[in-house]
C-alpha atoms as a PDB file:
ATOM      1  CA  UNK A   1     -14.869 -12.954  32.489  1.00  0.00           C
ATOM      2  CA  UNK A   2     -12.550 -16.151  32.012  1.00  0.00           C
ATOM      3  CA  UNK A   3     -12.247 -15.816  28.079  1.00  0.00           C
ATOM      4  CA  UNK A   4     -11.096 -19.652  28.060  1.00  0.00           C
ATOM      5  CA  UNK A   5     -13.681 -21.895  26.094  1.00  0.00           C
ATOM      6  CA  UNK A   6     -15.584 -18.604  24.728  1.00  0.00           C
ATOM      7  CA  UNK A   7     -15.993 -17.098  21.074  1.00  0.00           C
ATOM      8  CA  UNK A   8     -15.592 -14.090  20.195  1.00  0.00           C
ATOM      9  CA  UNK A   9     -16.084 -11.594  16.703  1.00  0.00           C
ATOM     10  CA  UNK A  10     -13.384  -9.005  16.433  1.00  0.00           C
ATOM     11  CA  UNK A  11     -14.110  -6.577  13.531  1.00  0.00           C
ATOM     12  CA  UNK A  12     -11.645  -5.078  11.205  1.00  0.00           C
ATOM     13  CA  UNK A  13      -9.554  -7.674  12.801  1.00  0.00           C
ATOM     14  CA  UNK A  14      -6.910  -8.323   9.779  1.00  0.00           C
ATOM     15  CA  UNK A  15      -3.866  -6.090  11.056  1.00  0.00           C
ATOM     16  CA  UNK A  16      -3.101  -3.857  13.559  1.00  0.00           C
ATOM     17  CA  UNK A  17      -5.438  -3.380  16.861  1.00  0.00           C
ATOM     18  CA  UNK A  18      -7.829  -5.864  15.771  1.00  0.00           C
ATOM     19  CA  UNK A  19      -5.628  -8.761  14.573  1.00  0.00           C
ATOM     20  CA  UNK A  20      -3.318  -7.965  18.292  1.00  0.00           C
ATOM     21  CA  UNK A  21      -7.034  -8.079  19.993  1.00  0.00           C
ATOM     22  CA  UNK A  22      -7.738 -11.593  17.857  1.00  0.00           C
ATOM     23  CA  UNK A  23      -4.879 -12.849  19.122  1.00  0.00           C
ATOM     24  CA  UNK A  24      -4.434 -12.153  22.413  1.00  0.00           C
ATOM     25  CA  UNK A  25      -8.081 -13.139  22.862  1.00  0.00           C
ATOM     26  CA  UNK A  26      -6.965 -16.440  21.061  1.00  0.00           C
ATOM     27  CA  UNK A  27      -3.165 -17.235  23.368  1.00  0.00           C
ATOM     28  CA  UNK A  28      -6.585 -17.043  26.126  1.00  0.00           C
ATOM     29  CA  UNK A  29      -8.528 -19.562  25.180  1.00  0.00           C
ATOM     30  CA  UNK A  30     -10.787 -18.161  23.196  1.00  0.00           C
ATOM     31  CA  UNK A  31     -12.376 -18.615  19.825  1.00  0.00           C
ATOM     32  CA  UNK A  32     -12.239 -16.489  17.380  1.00  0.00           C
ATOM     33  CA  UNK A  33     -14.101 -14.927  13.847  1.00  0.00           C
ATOM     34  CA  UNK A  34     -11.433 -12.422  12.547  1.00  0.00           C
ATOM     35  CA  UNK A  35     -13.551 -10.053  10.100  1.00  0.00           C
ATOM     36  CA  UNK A  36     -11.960  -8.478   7.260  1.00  0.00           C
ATOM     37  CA  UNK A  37     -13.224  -6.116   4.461  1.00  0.00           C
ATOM     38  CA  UNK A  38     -10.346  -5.723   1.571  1.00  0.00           C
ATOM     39  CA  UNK A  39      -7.351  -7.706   3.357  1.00  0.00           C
ATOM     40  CA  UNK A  40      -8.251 -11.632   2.921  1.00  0.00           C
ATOM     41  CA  UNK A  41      -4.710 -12.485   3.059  1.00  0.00           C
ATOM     42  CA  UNK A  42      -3.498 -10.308   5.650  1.00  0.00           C
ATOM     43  CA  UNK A  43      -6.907 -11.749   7.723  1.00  0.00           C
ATOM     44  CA  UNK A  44      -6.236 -15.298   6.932  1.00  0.00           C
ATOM     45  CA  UNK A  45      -2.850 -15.272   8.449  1.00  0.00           C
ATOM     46  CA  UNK A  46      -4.267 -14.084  11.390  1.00  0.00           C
ATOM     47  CA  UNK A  47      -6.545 -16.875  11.101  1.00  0.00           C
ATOM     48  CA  UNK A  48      -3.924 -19.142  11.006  1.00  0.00           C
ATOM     49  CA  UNK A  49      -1.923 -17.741  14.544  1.00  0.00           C
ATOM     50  CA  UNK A  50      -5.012 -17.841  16.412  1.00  0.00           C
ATOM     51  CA  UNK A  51      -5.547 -21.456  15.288  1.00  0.00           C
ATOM     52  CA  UNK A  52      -1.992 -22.356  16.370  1.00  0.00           C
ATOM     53  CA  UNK A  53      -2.754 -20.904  19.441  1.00  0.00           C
ATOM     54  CA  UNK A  54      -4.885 -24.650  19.855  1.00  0.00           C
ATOM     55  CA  UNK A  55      -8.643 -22.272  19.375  1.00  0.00           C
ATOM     56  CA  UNK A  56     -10.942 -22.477  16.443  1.00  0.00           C
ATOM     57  CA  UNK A  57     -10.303 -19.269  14.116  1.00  0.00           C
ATOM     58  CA  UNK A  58     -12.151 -18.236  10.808  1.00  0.00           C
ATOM     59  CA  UNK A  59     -12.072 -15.576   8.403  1.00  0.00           C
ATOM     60  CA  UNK A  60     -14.893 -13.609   7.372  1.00  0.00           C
ATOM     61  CA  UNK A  61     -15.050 -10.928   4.788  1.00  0.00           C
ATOM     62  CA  UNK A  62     -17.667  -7.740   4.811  1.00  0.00           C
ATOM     63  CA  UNK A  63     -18.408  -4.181   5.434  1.00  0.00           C
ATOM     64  CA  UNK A  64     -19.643  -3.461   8.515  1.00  0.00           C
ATOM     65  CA  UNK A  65     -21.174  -0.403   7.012  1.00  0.00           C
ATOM     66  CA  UNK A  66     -23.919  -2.967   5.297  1.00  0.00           C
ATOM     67  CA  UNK A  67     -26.363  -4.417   8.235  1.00  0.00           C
ATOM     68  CA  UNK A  68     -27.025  -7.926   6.420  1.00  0.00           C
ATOM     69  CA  UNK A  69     -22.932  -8.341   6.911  1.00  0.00           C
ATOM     70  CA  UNK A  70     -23.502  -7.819  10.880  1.00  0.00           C
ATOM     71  CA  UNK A  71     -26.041 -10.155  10.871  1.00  0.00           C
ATOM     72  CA  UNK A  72     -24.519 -12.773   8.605  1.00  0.00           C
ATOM     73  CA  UNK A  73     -21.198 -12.490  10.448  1.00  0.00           C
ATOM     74  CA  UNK A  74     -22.797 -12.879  14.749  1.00  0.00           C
ATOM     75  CA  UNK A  75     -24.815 -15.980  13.298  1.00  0.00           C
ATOM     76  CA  UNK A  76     -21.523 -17.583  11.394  1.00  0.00           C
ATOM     77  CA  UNK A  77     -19.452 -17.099  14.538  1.00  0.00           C
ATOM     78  CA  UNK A  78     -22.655 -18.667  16.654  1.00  0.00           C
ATOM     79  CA  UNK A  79     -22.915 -21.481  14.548  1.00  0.00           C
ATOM     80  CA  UNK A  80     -19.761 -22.466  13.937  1.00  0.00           C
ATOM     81  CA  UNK A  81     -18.870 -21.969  17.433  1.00  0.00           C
ATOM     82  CA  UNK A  82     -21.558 -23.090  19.028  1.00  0.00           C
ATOM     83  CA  UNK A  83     -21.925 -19.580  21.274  1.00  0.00           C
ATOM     84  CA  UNK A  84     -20.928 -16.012  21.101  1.00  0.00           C
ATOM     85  CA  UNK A  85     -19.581 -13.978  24.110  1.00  0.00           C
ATOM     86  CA  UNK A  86     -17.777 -11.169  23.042  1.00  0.00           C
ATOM     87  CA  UNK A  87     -17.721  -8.509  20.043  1.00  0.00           C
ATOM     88  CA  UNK A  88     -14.921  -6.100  19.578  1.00  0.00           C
ATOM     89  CA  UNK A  89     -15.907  -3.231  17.444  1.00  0.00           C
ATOM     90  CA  UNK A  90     -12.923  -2.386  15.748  1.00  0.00           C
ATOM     91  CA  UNK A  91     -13.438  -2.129  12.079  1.00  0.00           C
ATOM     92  CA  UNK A  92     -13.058   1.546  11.542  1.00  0.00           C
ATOM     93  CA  UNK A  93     -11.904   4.377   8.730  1.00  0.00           C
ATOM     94  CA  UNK A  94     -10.611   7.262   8.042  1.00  0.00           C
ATOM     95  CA  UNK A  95      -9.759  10.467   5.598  1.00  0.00           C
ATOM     96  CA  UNK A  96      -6.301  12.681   6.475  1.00  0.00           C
ATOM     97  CA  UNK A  97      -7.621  16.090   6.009  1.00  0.00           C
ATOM     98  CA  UNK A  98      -6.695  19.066   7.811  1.00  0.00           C
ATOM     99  CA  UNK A  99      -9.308  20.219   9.985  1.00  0.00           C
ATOM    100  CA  UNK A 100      -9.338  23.720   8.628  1.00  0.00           C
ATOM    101  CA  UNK A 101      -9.617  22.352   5.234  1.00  0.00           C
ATOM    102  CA  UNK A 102     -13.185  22.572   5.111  1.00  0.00           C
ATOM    103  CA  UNK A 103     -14.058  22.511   1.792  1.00  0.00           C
ATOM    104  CA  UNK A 104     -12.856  18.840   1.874  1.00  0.00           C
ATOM    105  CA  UNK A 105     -14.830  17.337   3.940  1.00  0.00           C
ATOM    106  CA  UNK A 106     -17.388  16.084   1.313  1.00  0.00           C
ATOM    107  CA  UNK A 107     -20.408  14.415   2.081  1.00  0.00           C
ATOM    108  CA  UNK A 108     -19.103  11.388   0.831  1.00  0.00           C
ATOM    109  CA  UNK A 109     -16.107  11.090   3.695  1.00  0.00           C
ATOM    110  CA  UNK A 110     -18.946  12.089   6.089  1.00  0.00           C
ATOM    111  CA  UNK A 111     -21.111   9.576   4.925  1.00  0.00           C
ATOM    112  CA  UNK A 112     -18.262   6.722   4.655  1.00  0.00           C
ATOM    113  CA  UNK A 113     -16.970   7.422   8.214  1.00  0.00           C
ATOM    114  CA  UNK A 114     -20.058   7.696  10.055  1.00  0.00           C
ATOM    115  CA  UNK A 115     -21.286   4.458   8.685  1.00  0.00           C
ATOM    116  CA  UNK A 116     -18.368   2.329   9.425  1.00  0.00           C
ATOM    117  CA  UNK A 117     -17.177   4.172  12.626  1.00  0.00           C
ATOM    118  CA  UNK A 118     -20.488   4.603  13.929  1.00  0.00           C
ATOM    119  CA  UNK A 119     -23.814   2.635  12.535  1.00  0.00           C
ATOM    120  CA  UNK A 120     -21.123  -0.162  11.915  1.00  0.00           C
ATOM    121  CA  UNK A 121     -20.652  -0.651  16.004  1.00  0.00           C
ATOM    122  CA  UNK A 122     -24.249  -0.441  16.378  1.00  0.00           C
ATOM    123  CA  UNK A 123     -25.609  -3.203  13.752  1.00  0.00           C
ATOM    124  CA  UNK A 124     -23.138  -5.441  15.084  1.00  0.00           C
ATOM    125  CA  UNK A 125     -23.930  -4.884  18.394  1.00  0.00           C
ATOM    126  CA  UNK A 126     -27.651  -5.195  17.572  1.00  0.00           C
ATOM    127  CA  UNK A 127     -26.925  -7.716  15.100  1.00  0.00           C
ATOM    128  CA  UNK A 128     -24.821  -9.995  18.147  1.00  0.00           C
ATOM    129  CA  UNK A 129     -27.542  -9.025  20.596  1.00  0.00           C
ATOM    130  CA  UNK A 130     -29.500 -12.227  20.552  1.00  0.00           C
ATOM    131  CA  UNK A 131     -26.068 -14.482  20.497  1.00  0.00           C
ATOM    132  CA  UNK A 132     -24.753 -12.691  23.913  1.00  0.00           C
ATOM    133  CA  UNK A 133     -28.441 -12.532  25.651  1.00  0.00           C
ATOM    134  CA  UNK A 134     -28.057 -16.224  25.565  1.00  0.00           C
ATOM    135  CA  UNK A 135     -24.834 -16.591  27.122  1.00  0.00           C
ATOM    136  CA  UNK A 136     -25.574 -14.831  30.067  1.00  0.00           C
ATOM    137  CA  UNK A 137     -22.514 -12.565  30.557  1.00  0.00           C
ATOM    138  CA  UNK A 138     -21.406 -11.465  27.339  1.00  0.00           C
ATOM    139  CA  UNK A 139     -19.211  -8.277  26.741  1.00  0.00           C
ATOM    140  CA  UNK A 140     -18.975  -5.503  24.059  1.00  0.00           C
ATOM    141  CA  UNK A 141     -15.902  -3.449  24.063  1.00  0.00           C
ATOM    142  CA  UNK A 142     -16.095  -0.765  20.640  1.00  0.00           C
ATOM    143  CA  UNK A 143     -12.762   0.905  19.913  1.00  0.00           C
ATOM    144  CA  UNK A 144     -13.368   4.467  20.413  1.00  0.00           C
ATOM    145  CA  UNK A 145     -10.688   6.918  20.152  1.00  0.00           C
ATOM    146  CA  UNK A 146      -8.775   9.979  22.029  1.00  0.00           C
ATOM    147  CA  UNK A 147      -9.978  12.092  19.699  1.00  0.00           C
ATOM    148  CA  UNK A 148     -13.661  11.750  20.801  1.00  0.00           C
ATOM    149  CA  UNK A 149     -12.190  13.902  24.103  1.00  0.00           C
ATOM    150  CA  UNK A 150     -10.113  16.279  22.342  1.00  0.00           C
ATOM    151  CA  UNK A 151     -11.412  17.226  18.816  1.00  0.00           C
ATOM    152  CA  UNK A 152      -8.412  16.107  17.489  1.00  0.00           C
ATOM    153  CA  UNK A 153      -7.208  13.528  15.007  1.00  0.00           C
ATOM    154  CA  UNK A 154      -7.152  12.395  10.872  1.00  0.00           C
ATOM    155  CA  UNK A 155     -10.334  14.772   9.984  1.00  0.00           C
ATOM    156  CA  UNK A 156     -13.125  16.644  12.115  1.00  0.00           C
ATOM    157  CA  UNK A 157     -15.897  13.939  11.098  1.00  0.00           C
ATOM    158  CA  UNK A 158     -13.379  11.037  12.490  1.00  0.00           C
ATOM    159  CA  UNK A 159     -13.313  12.494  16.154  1.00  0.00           C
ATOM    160  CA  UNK A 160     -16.780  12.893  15.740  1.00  0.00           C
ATOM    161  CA  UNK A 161     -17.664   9.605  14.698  1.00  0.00           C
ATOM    162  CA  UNK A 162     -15.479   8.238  17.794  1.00  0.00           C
ATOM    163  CA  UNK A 163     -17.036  11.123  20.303  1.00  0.00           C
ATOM    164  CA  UNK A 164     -20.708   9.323  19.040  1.00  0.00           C
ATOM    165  CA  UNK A 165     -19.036   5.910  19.540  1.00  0.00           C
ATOM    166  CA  UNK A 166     -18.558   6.954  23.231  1.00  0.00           C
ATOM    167  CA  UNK A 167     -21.996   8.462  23.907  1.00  0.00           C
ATOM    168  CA  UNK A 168     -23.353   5.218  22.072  1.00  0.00           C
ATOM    169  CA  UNK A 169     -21.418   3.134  24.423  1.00  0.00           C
ATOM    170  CA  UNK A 170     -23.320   4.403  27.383  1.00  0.00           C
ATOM    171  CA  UNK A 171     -26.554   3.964  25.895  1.00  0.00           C
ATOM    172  CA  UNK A 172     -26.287   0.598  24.464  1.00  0.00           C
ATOM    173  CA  UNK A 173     -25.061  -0.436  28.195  1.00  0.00           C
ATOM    174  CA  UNK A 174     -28.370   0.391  29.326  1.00  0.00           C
ATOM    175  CA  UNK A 175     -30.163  -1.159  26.619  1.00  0.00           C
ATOM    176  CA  UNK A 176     -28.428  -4.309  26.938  1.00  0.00           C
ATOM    177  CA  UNK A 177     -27.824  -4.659  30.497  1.00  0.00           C
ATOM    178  CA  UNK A 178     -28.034  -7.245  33.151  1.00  0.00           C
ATOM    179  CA  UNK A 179     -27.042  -9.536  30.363  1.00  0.00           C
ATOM    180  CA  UNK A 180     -24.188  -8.095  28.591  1.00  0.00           C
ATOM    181  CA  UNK A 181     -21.828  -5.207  29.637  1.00  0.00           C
ATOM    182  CA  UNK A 182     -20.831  -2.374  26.875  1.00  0.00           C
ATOM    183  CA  UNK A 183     -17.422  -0.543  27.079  1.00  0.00           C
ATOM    184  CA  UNK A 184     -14.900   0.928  25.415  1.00  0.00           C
ATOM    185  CA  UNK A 185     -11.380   1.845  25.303  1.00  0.00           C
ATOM    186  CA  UNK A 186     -10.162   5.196  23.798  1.00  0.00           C
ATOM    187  CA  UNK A 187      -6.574   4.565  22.064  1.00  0.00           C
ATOM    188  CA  UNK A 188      -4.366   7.741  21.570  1.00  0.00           C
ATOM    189  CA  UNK A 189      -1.793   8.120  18.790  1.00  0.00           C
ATOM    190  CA  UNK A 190      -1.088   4.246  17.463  1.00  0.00           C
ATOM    191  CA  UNK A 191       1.887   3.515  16.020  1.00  0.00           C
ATOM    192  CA  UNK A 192       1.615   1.314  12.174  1.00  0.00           C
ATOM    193  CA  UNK A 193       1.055   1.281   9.053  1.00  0.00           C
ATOM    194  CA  UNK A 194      -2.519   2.931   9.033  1.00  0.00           C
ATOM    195  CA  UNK A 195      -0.952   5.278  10.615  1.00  0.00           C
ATOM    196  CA  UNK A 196       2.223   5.730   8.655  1.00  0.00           C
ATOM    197  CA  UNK A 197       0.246   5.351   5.270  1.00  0.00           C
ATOM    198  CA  UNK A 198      -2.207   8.676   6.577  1.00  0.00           C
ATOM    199  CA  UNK A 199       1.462  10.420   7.473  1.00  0.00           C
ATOM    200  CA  UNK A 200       3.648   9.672   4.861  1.00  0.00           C
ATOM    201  CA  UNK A 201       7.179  11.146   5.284  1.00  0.00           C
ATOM    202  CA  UNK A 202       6.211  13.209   8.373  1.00  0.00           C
ATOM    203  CA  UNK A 203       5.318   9.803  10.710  1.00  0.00           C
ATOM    204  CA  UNK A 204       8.356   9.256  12.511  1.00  0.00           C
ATOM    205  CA  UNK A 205       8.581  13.206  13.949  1.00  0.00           C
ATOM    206  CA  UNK A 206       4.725  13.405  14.474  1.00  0.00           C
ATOM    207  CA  UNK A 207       5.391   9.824  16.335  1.00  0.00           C
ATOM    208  CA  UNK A 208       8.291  11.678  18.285  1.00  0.00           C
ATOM    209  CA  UNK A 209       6.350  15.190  19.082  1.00  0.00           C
ATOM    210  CA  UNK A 210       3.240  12.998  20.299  1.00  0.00           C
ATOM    211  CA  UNK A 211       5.696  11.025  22.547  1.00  0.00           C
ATOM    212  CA  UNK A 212       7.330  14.072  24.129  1.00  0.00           C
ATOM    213  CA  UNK A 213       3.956  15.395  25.037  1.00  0.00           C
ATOM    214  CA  UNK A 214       2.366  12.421  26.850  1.00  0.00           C
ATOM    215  CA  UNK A 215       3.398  11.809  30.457  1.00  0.00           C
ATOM    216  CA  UNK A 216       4.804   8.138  29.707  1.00  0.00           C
ATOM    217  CA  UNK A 217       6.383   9.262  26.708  1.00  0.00           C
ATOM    218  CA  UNK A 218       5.181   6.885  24.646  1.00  0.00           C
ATOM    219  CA  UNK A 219       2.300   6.310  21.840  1.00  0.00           C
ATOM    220  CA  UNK A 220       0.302   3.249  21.995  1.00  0.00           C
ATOM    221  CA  UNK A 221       1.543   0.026  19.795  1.00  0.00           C
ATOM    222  CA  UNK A 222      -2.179  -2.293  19.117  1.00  0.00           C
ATOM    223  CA  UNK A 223      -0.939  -4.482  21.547  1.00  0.00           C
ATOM    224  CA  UNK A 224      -1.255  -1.351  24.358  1.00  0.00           C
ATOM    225  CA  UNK A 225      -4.232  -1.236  23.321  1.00  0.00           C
ATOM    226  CA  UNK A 226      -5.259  -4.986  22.398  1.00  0.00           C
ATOM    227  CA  UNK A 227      -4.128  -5.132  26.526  1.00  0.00           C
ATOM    228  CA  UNK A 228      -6.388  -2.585  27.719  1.00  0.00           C
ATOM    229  CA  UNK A 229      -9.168  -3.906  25.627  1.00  0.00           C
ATOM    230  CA  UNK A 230      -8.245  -7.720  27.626  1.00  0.00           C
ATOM    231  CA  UNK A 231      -8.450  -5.779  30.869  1.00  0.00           C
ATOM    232  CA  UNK A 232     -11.997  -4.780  30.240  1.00  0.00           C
ATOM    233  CA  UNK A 233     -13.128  -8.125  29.137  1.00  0.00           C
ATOM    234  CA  UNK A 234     -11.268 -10.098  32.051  1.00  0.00           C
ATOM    235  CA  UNK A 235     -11.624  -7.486  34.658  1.00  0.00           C
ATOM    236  CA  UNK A 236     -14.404  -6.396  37.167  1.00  0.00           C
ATOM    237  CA  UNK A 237     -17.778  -7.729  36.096  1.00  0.00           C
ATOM    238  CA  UNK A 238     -19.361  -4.435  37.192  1.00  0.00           C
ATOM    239  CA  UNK A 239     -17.699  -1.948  35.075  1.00  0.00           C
ATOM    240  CA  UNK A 240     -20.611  -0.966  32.429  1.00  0.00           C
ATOM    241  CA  UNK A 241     -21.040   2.138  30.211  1.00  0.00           C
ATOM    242  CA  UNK A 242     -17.365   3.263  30.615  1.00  0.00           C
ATOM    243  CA  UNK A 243     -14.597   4.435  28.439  1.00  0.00           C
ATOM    244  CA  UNK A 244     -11.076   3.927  28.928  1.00  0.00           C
ATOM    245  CA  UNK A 245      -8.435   5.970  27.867  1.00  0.00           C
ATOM    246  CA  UNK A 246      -5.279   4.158  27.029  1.00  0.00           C
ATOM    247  CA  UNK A 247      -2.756   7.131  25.363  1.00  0.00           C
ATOM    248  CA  UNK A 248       0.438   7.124  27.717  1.00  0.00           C
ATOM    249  CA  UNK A 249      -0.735  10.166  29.492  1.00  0.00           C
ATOM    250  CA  UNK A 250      -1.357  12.718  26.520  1.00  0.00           C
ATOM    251  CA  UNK A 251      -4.731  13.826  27.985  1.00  0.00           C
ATOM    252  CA  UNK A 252      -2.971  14.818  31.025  1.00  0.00           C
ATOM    253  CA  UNK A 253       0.776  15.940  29.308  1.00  0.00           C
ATOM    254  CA  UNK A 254       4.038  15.735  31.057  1.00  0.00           C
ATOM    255  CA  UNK A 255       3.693  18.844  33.383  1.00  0.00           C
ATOM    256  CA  UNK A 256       5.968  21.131  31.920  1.00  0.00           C
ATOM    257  CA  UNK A 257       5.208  24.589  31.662  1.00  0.00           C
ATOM    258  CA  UNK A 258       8.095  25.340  29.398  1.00  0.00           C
END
């Protein structure tokens, strides 16, 4: 897809891989709604670079946990830009709890993580359904996780709110296909403040240690992954269904026994 002269919703879109996503999407061409849920200020500078960027660019506040938000947000972003072509699921959350701490894994963080990591994705993609039909070629690209592949991650209901998010991915590309192709890209460690907030003092050597084991020897910044997310969207129009891994090489290590 040529993203110039298209819209586009990018969920949770107020700082790190969302707001690189908004504006690389927006340095293309392409209009953008830049959802929020607690950071309005944080989201409405991002507003602002994507408008400099010579696109149109609004804010928009709300859960994607609560459907009526979806469907509020895919008909703002149609009407005010006349079409919609692309949603990036994005908007996610999570709880730092060891995964042998069982006893904290309340229903509540279940509850709260499957409905914004997982039924979140879905009533927006249900919700922007209509909106990309109409287009003709529209794209969905949800922001899955490494953790889907290797039980890994914040907390066990995270990586398996992100393994769903994968198995969703290849159903919804059925469901929504010949109009509208559904991907999505699986980041590994991300370096940022969610990140750094979740690790507190330890960040910087868990940063290191994830480095040293990954075959490129890096983590992913949201602009790695803002990138691969680009190269979905502006790449081969027959790549449906698929997830792809962007995490330096972690899955497959560096190759030393010792």
């Amino acid at each position: 897809m040529d993203i110039r002269g298209k819209a586009a919703v990018v969920t949770g879109a107020s700082r790190g891989v969302g707001a690189a996503t908004a504006l690389a999407l927006a340095k293309g061409g392409c209009s953008v709604l830049i959802n929020y849920n607690n950071s309005k200020e944080a989201a409405d500078k991002v507003c602002a670079e994507a408008e400099s960027a010579g696109v149109q660019a609004i804010s928009y506040g709300g859960d994607v946990a609560d459907d009526s938000v979806c469907r509020g947000m895919m008909q703002t972003a149609a009407s005010r830009f006349g079409r919609l072509d692309i949603l990036i699921n994005n908007a996610g959350c999570t709880h730092f709890i060891s995964h042998s701490d069982l006893d904290a894994v309340t229903s509540e963080v279940w509850s709260r993580i499957m409905d914004v990591n997982l039924k979140g994705p879905f009533q927006c993609a249900r919700a922007a359904k209509p909106y990309l039909d109409a287009v003709g070629n529209g794209e969905i690209v949800s922001v899955a996780s490494a953790a889907a592949y290797n039980a890994a991650g914040s907390c066990i209901p995270y990586s398996c709110s992100k393994a769903a998010v994968v198995n969703m991915t290849v159903s919804l590309a059925r469901v929504f296909a010949p109009n509208v192709r559904v991907n999505a890209v699986a980041p590994g460690v991300i370096e940022g403040d969610w990140l750094r907030k979740g690790l507190g003092r330890n960040y910087e050597q868990r940063l290191a240690t994830h480095a040293n084991m990954a075959a490129l020897k890096k983590v992913c910044t949201p602009k790695d992954v803002a990138d691969a997310i680009l190269g979905i969207i502006t790449g081969s129009d027959l790549v449906t269904g698929q997830t792809l891994l962007c995490d330096g090489g972690s899955a497959i290590g560096n190759g030393s026994l010792f």
